[in-house]
Protein backbone atom coordinates (compact mmCIF):
# COMPACT_ATOMS: atom_id res chain seq x y z
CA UNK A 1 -78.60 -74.83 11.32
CA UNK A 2 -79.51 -73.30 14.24
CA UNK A 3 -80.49 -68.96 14.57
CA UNK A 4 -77.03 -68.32 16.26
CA UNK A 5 -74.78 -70.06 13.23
CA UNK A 6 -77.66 -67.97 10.54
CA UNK A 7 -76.94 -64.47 12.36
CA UNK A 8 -73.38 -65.06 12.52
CA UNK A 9 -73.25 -66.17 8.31
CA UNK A 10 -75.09 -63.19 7.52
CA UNK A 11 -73.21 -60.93 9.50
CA UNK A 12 -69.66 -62.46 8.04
CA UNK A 13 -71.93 -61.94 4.59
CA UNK A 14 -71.96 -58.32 5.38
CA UNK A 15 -68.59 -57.84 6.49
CA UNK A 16 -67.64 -59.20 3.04
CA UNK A 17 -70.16 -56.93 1.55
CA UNK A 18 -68.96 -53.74 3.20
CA UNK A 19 -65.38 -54.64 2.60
CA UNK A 20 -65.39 -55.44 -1.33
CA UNK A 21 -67.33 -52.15 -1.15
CA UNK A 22 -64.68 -50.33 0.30
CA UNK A 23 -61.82 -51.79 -1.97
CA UNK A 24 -63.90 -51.00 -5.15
CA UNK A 25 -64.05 -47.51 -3.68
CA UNK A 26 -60.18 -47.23 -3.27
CA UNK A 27 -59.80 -48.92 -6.53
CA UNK A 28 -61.87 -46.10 -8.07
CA UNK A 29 -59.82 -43.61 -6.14
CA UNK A 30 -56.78 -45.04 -7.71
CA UNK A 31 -58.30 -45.01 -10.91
CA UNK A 32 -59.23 -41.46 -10.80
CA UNK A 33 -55.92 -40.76 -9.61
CA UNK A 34 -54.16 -42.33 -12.31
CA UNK A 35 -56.54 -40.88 -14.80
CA UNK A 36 -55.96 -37.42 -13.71
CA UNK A 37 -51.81 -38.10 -14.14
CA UNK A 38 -52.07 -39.91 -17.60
CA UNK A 39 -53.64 -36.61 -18.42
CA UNK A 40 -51.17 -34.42 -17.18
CA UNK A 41 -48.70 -36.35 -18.91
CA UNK A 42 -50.11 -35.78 -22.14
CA UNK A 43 -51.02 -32.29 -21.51
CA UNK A 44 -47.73 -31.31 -21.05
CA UNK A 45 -45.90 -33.23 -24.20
CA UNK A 46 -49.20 -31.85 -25.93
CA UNK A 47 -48.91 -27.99 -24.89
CA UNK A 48 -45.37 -28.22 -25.68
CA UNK A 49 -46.00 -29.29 -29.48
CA UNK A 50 -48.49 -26.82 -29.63
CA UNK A 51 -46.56 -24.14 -28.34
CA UNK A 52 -43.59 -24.73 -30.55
CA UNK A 53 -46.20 -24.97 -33.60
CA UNK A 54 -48.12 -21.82 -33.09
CA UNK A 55 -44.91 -20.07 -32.13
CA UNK A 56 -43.44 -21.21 -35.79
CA UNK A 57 -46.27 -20.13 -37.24
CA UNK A 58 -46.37 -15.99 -36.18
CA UNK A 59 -43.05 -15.98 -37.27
CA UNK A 60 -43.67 -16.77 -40.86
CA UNK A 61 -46.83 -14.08 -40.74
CA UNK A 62 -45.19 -10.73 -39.45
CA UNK A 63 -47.13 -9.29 -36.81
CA UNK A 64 -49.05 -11.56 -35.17
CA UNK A 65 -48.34 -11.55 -31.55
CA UNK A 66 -47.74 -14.76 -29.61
CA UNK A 67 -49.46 -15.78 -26.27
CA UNK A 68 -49.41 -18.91 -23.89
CA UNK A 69 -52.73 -20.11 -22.87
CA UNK A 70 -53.03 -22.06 -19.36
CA UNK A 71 -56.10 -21.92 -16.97
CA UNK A 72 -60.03 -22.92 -17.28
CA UNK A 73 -59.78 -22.72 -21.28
CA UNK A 74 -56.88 -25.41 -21.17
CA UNK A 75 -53.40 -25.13 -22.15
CA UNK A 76 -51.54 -24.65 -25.25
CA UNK A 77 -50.97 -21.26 -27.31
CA UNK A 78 -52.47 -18.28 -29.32
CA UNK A 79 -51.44 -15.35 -32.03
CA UNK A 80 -53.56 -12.93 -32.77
CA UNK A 81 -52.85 -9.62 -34.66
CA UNK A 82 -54.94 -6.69 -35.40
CA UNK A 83 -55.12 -5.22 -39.09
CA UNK A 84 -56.33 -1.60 -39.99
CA UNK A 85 -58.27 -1.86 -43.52
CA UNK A 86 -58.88 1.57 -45.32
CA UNK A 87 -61.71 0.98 -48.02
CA UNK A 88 -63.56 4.46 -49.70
CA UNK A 89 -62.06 6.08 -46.58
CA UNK A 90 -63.57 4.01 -44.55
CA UNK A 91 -61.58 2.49 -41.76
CA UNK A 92 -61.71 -1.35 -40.73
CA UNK A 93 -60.50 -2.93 -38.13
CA UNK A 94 -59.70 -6.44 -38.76
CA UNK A 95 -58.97 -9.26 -36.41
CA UNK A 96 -57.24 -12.55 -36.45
CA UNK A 97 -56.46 -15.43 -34.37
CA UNK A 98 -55.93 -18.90 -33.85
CA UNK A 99 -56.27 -20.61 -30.56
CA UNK A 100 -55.57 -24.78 -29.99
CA UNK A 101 -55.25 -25.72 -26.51
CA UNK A 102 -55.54 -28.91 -24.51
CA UNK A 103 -58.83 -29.27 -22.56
CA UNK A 104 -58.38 -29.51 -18.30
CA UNK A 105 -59.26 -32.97 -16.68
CA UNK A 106 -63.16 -33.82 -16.67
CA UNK A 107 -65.23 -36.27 -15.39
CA UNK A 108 -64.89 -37.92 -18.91
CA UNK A 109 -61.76 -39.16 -19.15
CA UNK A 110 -61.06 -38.27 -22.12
CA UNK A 111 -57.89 -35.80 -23.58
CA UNK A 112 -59.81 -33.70 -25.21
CA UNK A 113 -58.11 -30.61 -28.05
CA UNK A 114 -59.57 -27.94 -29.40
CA UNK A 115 -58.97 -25.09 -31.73
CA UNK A 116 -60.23 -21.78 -33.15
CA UNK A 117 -59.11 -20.18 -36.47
CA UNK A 118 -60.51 -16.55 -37.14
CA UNK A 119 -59.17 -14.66 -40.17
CA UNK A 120 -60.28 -11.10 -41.17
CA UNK A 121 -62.82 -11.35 -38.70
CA UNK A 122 -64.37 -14.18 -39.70
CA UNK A 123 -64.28 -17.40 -37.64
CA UNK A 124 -63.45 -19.53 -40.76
CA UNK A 125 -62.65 -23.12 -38.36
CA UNK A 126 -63.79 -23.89 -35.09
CA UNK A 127 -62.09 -27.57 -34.31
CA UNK A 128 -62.23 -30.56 -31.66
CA UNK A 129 -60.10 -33.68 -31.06
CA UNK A 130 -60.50 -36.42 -28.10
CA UNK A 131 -59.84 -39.39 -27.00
CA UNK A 132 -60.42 -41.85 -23.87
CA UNK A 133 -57.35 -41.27 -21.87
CA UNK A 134 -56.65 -45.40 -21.53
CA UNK A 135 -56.69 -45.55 -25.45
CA UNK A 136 -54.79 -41.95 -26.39
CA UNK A 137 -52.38 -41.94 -29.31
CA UNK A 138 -49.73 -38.62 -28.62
CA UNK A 139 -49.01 -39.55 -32.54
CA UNK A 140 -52.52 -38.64 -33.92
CA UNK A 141 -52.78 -35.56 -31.48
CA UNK A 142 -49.92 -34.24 -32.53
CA UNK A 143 -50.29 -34.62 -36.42
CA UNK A 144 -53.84 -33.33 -36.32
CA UNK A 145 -52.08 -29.74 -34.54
CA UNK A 146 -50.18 -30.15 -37.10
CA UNK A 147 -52.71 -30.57 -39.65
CA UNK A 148 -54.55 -27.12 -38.19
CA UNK A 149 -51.76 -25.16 -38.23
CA UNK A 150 -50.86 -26.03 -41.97
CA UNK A 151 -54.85 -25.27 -42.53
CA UNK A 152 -54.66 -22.19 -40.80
CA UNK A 153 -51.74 -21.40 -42.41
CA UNK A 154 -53.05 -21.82 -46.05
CA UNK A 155 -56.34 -19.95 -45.21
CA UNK A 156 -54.55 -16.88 -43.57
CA UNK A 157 -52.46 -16.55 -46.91
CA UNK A 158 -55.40 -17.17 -49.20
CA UNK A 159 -57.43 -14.26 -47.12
CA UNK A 160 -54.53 -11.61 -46.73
């Protein structure tokens, strides 16, 4: 084999190179892309359990006032309400609230949940669920908001 057939091998060689290169790269684009709308999917059918959940919930407890949550924190829901405590003539204010949303897309593919419980002023549950986004199960998500709103629930009655 002769320099001329060498030179041209290697250069085919790189050609070959450079162009699985550049389909791995589009694959990985693809990827990405379909990573970023599994998670949308589930965000929505997600936000919309938890909305629907926390919204049930402030109506059983009079006074708490209902909010939805959407931007960097994630998306999902909140009540909070504000209690006035008189003790020896002392005045309190008290504060409660409980906060699950659904973590924005990151670099981890994962759906990620999380949620905050404070009663009385005391943060009394501070809570985090996720999963890779190939292997997510909507079922466990949505019993486990499930699961912290009945805890919340029971605590807030317990403490008021």
């Amino acid at each position: 084999m002769d320099f001329k057939e060498r030179l041209e091998r290697a250069i085919q060689r790189g050609q070959r190179s450079s162009d699985a290169a550049a389909r791995a790269q589009a694959e990985q684009a693809v990827n990405e892309e379909e990573l970023r709308r599994l998670h949308s999917q589930y965000r929505l059918e997600l936000s919309d359990h938890i909305e629907e959940g926390v919204r049930e919930l402030g109506r059983h407890f009079p006074g708490f006032r209902y909010e939805s949550l959407s931007g960097d924190k994630g998306w999902g829901a909140s009540i909070s309400r504000d209690d006035l405590s008189l003790n020896r003539g002392r005045r309190d204010s008290l504060f409660s609230r409980l906060e699950v949303a659904v973590r924005p897309f990151s670099s981890s593919h994962v759906l990620e949940m999380t949620a905050k419980g404070t009663i009385r002023n005391k943060e009394l549950f501070n809570r985090s669920q996720y999963q890779v986004l190939a292997d997510v199960d909507m079922h466990a998500f949505t019993e486990q908001v499930d699961r912290w709103l009945l805890e919340y629930a029971e605590l807030y009655a317990a403490k008021s």
